[in-house]
Protein backbone atom coordinates (compact mmCIF):
# COMPACT_ATOMS: atom_id res chain seq x y z
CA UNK A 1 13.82 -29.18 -37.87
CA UNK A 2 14.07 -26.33 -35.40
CA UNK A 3 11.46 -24.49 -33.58
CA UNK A 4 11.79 -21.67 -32.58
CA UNK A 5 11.36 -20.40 -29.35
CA UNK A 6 11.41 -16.97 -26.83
CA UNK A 7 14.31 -16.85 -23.96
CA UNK A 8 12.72 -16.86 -20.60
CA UNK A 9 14.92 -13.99 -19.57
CA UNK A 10 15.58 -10.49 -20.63
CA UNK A 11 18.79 -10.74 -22.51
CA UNK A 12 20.17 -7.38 -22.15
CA UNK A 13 19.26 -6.99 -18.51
CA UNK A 14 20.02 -10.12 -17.00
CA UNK A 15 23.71 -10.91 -15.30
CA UNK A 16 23.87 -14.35 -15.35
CA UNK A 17 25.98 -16.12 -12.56
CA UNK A 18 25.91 -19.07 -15.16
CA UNK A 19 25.53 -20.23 -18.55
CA UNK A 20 22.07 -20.47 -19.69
CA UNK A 21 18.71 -18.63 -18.21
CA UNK A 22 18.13 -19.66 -14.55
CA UNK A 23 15.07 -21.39 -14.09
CA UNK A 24 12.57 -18.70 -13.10
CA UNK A 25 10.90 -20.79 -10.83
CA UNK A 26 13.38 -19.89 -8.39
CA UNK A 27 12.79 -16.62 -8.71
CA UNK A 28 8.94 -17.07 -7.90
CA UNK A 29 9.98 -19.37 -5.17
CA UNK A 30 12.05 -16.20 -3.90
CA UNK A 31 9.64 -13.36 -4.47
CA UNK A 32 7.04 -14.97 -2.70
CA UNK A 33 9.19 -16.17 0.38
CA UNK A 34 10.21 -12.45 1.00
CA UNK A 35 6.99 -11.08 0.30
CA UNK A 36 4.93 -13.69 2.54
CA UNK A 37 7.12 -11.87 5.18
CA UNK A 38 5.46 -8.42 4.60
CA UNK A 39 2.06 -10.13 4.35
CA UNK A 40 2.30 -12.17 7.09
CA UNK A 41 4.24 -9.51 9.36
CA UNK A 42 1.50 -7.20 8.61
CA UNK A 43 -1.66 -9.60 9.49
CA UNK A 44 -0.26 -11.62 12.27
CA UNK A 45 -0.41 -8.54 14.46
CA UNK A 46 -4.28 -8.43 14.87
CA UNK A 47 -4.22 -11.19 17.06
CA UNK A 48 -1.11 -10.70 18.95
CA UNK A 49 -2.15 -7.42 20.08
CA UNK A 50 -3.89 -9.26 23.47
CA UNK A 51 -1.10 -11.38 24.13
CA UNK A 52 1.57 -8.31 23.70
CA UNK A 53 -0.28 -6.19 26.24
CA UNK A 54 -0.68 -8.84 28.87
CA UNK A 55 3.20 -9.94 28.44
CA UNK A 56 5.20 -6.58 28.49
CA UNK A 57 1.92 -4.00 29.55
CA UNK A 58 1.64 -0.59 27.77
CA UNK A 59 -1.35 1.41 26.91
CA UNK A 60 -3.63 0.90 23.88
CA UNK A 61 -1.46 3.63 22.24
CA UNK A 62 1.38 1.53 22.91
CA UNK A 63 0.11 -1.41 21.11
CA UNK A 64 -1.73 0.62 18.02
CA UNK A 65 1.73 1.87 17.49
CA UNK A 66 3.40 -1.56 17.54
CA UNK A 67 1.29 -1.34 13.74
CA UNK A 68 1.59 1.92 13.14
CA UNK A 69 5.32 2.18 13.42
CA UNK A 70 5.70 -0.79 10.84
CA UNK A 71 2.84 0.88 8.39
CA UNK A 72 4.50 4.18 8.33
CA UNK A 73 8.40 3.84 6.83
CA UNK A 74 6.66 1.02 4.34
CA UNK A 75 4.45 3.33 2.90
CA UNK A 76 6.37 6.34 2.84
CA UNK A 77 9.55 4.18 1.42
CA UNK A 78 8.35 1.60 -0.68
CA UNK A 79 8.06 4.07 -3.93
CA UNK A 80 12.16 4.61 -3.04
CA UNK A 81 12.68 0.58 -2.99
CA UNK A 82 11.00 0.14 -6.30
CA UNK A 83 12.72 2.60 -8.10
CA UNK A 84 16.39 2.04 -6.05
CA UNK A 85 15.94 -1.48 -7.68
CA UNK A 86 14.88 -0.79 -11.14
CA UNK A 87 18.88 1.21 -11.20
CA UNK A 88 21.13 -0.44 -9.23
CA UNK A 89 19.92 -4.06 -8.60
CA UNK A 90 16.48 -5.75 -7.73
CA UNK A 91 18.01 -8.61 -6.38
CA UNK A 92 20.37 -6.93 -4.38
CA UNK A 93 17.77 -4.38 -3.18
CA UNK A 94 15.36 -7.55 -2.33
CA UNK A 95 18.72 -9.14 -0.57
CA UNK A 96 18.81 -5.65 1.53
CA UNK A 97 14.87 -5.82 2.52
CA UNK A 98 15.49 -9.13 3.29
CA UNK A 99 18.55 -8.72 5.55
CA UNK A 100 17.17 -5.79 7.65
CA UNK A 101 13.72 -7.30 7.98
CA UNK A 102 15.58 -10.46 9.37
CA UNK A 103 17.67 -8.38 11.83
CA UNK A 104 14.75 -6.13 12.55
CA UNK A 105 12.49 -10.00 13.54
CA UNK A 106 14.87 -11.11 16.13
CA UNK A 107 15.42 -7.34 18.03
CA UNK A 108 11.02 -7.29 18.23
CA UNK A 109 11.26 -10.80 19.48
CA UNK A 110 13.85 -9.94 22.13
CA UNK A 111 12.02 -6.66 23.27
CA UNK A 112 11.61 -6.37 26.59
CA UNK A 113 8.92 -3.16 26.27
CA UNK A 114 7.59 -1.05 23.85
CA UNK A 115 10.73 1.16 23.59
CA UNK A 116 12.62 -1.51 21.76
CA UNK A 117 9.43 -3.04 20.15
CA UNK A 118 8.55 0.00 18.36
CA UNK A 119 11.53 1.36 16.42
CA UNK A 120 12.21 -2.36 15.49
CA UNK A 121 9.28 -2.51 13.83
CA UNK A 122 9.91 0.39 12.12
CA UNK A 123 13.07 -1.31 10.76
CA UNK A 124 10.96 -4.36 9.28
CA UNK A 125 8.73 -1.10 7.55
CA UNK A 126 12.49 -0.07 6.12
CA UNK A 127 13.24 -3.90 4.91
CA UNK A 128 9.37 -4.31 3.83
CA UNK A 129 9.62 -0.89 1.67
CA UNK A 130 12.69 -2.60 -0.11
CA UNK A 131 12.31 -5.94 -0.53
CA UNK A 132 8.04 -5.87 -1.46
CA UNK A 133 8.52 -3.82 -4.72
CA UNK A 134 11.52 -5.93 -5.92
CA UNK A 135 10.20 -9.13 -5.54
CA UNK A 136 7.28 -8.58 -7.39
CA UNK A 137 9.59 -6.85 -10.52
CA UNK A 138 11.97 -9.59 -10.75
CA UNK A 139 9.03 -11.74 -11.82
CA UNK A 140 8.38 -8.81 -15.08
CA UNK A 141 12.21 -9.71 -16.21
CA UNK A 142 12.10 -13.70 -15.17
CA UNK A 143 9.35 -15.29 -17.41
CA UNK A 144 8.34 -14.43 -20.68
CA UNK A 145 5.03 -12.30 -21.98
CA UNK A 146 3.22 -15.59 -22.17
CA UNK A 147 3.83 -16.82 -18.79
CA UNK A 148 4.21 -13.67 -16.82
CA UNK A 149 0.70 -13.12 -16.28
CA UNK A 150 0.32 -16.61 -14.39
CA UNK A 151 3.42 -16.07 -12.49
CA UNK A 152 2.25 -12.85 -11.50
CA UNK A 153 -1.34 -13.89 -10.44
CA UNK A 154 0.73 -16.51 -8.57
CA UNK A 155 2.92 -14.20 -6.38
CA UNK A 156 -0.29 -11.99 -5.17
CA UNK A 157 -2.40 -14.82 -4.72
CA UNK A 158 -0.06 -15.99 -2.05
CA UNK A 159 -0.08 -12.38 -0.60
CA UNK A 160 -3.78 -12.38 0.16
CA UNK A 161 -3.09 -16.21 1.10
CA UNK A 162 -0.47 -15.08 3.90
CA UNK A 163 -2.54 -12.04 4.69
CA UNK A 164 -5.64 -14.47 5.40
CA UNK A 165 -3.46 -17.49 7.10
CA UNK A 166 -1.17 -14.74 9.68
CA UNK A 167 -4.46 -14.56 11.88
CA UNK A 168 -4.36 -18.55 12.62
CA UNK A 169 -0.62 -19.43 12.37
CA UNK A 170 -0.55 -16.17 14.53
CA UNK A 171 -2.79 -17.09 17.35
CA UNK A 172 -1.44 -21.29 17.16
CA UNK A 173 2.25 -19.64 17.66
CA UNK A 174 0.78 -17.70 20.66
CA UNK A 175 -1.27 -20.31 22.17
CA UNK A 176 2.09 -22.51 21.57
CA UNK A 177 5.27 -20.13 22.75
CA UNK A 178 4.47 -16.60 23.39
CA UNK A 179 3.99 -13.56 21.68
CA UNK A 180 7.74 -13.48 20.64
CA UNK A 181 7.12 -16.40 18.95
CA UNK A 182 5.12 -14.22 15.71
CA UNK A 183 8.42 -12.61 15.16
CA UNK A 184 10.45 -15.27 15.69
CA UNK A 185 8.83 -17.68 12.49
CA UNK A 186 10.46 -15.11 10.28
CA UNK A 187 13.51 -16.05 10.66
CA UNK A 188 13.82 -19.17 8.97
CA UNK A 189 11.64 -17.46 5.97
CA UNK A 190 14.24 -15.06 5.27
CA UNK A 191 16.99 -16.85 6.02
CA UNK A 192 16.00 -19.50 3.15
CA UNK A 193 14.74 -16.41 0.66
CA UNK A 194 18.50 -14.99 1.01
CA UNK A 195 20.21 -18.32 0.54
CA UNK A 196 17.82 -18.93 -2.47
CA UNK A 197 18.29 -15.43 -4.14
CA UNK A 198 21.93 -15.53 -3.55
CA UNK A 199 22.59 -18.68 -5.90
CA UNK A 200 19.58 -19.40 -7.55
CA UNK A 201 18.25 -15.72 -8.65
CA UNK A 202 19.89 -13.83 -11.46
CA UNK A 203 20.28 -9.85 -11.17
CA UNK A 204 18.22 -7.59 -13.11
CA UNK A 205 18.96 -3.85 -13.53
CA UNK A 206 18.58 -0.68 -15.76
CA UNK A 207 21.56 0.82 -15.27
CA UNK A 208 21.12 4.23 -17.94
CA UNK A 209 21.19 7.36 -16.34
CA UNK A 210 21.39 7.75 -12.71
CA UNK A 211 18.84 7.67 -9.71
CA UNK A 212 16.36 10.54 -9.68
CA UNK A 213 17.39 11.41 -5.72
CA UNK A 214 15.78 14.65 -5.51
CA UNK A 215 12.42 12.87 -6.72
CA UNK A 216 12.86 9.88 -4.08
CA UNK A 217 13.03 12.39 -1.02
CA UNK A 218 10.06 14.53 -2.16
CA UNK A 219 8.25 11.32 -2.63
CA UNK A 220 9.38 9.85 0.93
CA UNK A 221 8.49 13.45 2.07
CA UNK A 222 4.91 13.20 0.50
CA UNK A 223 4.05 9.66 1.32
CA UNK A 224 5.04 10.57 5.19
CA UNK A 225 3.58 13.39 5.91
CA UNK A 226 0.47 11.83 4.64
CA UNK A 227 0.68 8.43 6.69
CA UNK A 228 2.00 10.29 9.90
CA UNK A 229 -1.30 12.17 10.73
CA UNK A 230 -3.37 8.76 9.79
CA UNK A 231 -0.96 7.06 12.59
CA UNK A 232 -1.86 9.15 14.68
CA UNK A 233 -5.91 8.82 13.59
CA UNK A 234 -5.47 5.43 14.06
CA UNK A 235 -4.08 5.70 17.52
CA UNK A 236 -6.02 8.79 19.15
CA UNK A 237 -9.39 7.85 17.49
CA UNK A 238 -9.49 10.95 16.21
CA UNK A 239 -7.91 13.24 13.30
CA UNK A 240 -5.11 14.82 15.55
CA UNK A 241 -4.75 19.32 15.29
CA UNK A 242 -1.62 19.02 13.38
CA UNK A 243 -3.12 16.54 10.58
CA UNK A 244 -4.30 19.59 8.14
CA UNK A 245 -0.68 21.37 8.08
CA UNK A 246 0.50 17.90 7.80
CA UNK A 247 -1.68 16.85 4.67
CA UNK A 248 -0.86 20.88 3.15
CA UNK A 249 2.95 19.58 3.58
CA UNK A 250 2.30 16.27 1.83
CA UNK A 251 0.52 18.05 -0.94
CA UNK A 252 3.34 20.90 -1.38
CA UNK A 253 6.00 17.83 -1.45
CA UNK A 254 3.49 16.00 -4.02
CA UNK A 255 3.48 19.01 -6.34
CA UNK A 256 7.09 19.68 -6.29
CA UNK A 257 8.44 15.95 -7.00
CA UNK A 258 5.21 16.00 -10.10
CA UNK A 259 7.58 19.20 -11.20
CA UNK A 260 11.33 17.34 -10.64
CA UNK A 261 9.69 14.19 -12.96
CA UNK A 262 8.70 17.26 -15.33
CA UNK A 263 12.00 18.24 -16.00
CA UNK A 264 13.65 15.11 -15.89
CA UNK A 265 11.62 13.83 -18.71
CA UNK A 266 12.83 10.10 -19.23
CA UNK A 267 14.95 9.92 -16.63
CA UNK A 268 12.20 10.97 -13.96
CA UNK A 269 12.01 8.23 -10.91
CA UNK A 270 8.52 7.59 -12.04
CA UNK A 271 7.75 8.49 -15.75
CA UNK A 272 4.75 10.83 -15.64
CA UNK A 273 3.69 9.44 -18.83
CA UNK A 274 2.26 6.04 -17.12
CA UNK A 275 -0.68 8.37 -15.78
CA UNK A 276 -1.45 8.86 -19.56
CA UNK A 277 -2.29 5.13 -19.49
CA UNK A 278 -6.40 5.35 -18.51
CA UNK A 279 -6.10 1.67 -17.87
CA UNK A 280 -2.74 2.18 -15.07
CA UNK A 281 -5.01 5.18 -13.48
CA UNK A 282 -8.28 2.92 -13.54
CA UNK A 283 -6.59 -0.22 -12.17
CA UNK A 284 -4.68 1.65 -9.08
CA UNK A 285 -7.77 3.05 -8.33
CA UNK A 286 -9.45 -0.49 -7.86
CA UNK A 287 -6.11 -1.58 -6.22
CA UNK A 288 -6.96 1.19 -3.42
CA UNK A 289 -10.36 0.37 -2.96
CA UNK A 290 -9.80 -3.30 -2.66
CA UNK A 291 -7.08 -3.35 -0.55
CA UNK A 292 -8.59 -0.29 1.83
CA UNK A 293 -11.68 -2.97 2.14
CA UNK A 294 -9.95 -5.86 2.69
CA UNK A 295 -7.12 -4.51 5.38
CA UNK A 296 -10.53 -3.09 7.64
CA UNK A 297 -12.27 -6.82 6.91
CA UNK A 298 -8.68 -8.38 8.55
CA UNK A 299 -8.06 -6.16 11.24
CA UNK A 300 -11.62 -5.73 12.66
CA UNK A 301 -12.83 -9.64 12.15
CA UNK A 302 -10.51 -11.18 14.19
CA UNK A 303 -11.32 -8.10 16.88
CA UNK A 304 -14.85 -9.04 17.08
CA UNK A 305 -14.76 -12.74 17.63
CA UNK A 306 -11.83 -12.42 19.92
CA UNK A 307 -14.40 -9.91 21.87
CA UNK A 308 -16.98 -12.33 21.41
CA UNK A 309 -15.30 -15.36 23.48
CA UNK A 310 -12.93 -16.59 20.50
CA UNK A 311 -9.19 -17.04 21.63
CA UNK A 312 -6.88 -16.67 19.36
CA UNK A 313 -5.95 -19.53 17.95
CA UNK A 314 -10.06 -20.11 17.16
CA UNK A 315 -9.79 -16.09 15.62
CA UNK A 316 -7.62 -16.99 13.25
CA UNK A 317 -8.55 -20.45 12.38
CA UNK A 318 -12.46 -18.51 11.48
CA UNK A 319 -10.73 -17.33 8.73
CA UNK A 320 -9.41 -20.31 7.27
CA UNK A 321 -11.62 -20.64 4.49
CA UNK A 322 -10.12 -17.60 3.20
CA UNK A 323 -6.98 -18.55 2.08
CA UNK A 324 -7.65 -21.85 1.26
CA UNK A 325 -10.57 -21.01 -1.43
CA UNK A 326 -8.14 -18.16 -2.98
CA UNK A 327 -5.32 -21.08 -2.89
CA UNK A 328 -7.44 -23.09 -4.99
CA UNK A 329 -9.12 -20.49 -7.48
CA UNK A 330 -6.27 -18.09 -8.27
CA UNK A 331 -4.23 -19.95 -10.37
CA UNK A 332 -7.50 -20.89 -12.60
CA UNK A 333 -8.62 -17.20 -12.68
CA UNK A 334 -5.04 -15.97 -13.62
CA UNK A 335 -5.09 -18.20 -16.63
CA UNK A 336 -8.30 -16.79 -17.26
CA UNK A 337 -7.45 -13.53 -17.23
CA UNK A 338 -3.85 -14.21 -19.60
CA UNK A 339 -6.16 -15.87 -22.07
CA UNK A 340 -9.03 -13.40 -22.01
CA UNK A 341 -8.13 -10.00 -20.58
CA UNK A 342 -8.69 -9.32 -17.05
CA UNK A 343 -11.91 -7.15 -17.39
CA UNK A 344 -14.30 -9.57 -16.36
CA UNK A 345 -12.24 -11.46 -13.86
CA UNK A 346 -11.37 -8.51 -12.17
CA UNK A 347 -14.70 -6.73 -12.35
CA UNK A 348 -16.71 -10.11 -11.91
CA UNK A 349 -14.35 -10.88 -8.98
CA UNK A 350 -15.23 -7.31 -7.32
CA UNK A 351 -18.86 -8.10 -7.76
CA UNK A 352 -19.03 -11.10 -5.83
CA UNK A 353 -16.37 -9.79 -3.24
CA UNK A 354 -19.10 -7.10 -2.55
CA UNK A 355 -21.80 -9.99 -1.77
CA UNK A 356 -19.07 -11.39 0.44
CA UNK A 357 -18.64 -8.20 2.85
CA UNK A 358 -22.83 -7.84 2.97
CA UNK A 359 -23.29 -11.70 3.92
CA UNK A 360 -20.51 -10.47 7.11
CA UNK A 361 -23.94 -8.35 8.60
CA UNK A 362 -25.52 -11.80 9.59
CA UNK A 363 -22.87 -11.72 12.28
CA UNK A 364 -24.49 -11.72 15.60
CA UNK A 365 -22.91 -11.94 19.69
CA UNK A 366 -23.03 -15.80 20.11
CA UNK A 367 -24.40 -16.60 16.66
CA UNK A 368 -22.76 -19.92 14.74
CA UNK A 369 -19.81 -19.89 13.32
CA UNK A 370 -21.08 -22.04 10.15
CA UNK A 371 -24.04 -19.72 9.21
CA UNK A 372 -22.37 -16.11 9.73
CA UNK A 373 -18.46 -16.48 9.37
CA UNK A 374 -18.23 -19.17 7.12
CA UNK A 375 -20.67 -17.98 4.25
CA UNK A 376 -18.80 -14.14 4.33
CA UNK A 377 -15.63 -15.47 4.24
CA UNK A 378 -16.02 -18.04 1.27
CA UNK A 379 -18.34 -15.56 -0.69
CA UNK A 380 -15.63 -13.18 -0.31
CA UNK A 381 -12.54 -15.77 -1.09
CA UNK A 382 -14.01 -16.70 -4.21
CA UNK A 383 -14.44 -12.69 -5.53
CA UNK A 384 -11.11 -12.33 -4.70
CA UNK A 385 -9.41 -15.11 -5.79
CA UNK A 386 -10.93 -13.55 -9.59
CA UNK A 387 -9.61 -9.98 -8.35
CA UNK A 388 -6.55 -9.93 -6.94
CA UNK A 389 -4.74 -12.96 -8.88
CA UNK A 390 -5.25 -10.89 -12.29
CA UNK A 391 -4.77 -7.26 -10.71
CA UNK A 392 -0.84 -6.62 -10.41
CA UNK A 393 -0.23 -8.24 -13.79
CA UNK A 394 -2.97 -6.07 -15.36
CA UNK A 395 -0.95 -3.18 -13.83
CA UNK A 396 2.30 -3.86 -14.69
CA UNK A 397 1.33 -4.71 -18.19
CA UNK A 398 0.78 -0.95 -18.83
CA UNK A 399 4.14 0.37 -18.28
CA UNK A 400 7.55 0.02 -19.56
CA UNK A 401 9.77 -3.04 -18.43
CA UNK A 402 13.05 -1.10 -17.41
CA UNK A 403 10.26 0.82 -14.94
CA UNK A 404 8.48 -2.22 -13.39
CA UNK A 405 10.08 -1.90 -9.93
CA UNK A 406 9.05 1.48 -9.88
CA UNK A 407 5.15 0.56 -10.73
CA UNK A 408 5.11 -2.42 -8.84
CA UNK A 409 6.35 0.40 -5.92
CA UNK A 410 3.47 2.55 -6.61
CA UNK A 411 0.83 0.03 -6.51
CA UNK A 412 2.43 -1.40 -3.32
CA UNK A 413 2.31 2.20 -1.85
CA UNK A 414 -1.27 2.47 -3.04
CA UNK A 415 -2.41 -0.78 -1.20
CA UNK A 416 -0.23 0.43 2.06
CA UNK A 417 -2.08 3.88 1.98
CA UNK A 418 -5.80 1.69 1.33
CA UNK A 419 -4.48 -0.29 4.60
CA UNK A 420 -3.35 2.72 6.57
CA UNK A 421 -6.74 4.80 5.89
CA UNK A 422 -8.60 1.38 6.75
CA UNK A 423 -6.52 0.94 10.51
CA UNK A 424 -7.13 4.65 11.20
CA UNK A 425 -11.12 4.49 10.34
CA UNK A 426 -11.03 1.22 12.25
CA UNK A 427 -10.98 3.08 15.55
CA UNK A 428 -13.80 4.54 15.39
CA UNK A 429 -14.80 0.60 15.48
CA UNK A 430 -12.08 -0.82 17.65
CA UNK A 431 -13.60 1.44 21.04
CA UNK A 432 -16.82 -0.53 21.17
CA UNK A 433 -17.60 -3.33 22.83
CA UNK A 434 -20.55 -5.78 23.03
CA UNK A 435 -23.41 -5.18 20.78
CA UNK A 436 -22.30 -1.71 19.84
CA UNK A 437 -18.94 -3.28 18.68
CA UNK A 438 -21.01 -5.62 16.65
CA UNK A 439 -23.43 -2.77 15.14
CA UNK A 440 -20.39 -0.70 14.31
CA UNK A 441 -18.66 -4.06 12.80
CA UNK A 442 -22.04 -4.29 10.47
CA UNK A 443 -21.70 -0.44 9.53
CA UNK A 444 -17.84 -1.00 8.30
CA UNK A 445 -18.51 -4.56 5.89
CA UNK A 446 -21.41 -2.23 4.35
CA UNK A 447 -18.79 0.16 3.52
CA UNK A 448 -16.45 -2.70 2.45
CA UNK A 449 -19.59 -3.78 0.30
CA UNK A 450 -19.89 -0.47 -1.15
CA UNK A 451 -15.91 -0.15 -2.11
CA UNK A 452 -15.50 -3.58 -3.88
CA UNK A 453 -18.70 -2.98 -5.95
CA UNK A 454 -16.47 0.66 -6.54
CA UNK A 455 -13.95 -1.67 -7.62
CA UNK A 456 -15.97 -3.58 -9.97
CA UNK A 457 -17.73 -0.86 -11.65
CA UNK A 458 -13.78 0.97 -12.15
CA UNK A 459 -12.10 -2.32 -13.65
CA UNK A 460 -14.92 -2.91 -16.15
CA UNK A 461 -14.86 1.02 -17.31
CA UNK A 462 -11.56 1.60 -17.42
CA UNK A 463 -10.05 -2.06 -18.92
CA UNK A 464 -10.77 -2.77 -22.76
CA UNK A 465 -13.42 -5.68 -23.73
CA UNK A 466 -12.73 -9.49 -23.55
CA UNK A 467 -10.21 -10.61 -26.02
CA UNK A 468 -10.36 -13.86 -28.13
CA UNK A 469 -7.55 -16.06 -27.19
CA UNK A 470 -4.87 -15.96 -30.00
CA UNK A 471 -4.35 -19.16 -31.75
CA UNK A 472 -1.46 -20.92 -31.32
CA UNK A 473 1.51 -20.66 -33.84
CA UNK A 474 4.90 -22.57 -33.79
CA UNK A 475 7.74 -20.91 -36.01
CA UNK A 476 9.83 -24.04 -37.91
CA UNK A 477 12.88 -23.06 -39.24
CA UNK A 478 13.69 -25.25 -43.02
CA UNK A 479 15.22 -28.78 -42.89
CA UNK A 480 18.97 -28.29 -42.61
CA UNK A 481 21.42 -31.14 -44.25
């Protein structure tokens, strides 16, 4: 007897370098390698900023540009890398990402000011915008329906994991080498996701039709001239003259590339039909609001204990419980979710996230660690380890497979504009000190509060009910002589 089974590949769009599928553990093992590089890259910086300013000087422009400059290109490219990789290659577009972020590591770590320092950060926002889209659509081509969602809820469980663990591995590299050191860790992280993609990672692409160019420079246009003017928010502490012709130009840009994926029709860059999809609308929206809530929560905490006598090193290792409760609970929440729909994991997850950012207002000057970090940060974990494990594959389950990279590309630039809105409100936060600091710290969790209970209340309107879990069938083919 026979039974019969379903490839765990895409036939038609998978190159193999050898007979037979490739495991697509590999590919997991890859796409969350290169991503943790984003993450981490992107965290790590909110406790370096101290050291960076004491070891090559510069103004507190100069160091709220060493972020900006890497936030900027990522969000106004990464809808480009997404869709780049759904035509000519994901792998070799995550190979690219890869390559320049590598290159891009080693010229921050052997700045000797902020002139270098800042355009090479830049160029890991390039690499970032290519290689965080792709990795995350391999995964849609490497497993099959059944396993994708678990895979999935793998790969952005790790992301908030390396989010959450840049602050301590951060600070312990500072504490240990320098400042030069947070750049330098990359290195051997992208080194091994190259040599691992190379030989171990098949190549997906869609190669009908050709690249929609004229779409991907309206949408580069659009996405920066909306994340320039919050740059400069972010650095200025206040919404700079030129920010309203600015947003008009994003908005003109906006409407013209809506008309170019008009005309195009099926071959648009990004289909205009996924916005018919109530459930791809509903869950970007919660993607925003979590991630806007969650990039204030890890910029501003490690802030505030490092202002109230924490070094570094003890900044980062507060957070701790973090990734370590998400570690734990994603996996079990993603098979949740593939087994029952991920309404009530994502909406339930929200819910309890929200309790997590109000328990952060019992945060005092010189209160204990154990009764006002610790009870935040695990309350928080555990709502998000139900939120964010079943949230990409929920989104990526409403559109088309040949346009994956391009979704996963929108939902990445819709967490990047979340984060960028969160550093430039975080200012207004960031110029305290003392009590006030603390006050204003209380004012922005509330608002965190407010968003992930948004995010609840979205996820269980716009996602259908519970399903039952399917039973189990097995297909045997007859006895053969």
């Amino acid at each position: 007897m026979t039974a019969a089974y379903q490839a765990t590949c895409d036939q038609p769009h998978c190159r193999r370098a050898s007979a037979g599928c490739p495991d697509p553990g590999w590919t997991l093992a890859t796409s969350i390698l290169a991503s943790s590089l984003a993450f981490l890259d992107s965290s790590v910086m909110n406790v370096a900023l101290p050291a960076l300013k004491q070891g090559i000087g510069g103004t507190t422009t100069d160091l709220q540009w060493t972020i900006n400059s890497y936030a900027l290109p990522l969000s106004a490219l990464i809808l480009f890398g997404g869709a780049a990789g759904d035509k000519f290659g994901r792998r070799r577009f995550l190979v690219i990402g890869i390559a320049i972020f590598l290159l891009a590591s080693i010229g921050c770590a052997l700045a000797p000011g902020f002139s270098v320092l800042v355009p090479m950060r830049a160029l890991q926002g390039i690499g970032a915008a290519l290689l965080m889209p792709n990795s995350l659509a391999l995964l849609g081509n490497a497993y099959p329906a059944e396993k994708r969602g678990q895979a999935i809820g793998t790969w952005a469980a790790f992301g908030v994991i390396a989010s959450a663990a840049g602050p301590p591995l951060g600070g312990w590299l500072i504490e240990l080498a320098g400042w030069r050191a947070i750049f330098l860790i990359n290195v051997p992280l992208a080194v091994a996701a190259i040599v691992i993609a190379r030989s171990r990672v098949p190549e997906f692409a869609d190669p009908r039709g050709s690249l929609d160019w004229a779409g991907a420079m309206l949408a580069t246009l659009a996405l920066g001239l909306f994340a320039w003017p919050l740059t400069l928010w972010s650095s200025r502490q206040a919404l700079p003259p030129e920010a309203l012709p600015m947003f008009a130009g994003s908005a003109v840009a906006a409407g013209l590339f809506l008309f170019v994926q008009l005309r195009r029709g099926a071959e648009a860059m990004m289909p205009l039909g996924m916005f018919a999809s109530r459930a791809f609308v509903g869950l970007s929206l919660v993607t925003f609001l979590i991630y806007t809530a969650l990039g204030g929560l890890f910029l501003l905490l490690p802030y505030v204990l490092i202002n109230g006598g924490y070094t570094p090193l003890q900044a980062g290792l507060a957070l701790l419980p973090f990734p370590a409760i998400v570690g734990v609970a994603s996996r079990l929440m993603g098979r949740l979710a593939s087994t029952y729909g991920p309404r009530w994991p994502l909406a339930g997850g929200a819910f309890v996230g929200a309790l997590g950012y109000a328990l952060f207002t019992r945060m005092e000057p010189g209160g204990s660690y154990w009764l006002t970090v610790v009870p935040g940060a695990a309350v928080l974990a555990a709502g998000m380890a139900g939120a964010v494990a079943p949230l990409t594959t929920a989104v990526l389950a409403t559109v088309d497979k040949h346009h994956t990279g391009t979704a996963s590309g929108f939902n990445s630039m819709v967490s990047r504009s979340g984060g960028l809105i969160a550093t430039a409100l975080s200012g207004a936060v960031l110029v305290h000190s003392g009590a006030a600091l603390v006050d204003s710290f209380h004012a922005a969790v509330w608002v965190g509060a407010a968003m992930s209970l948004a995010a609840g209340l979205t996820a269980y309107a716009t996602l259908g009910p519970p399903r039952k879990p399917a039973p189990q069938t097995v297909s045997i083919a007859p006895a053969t002589a």
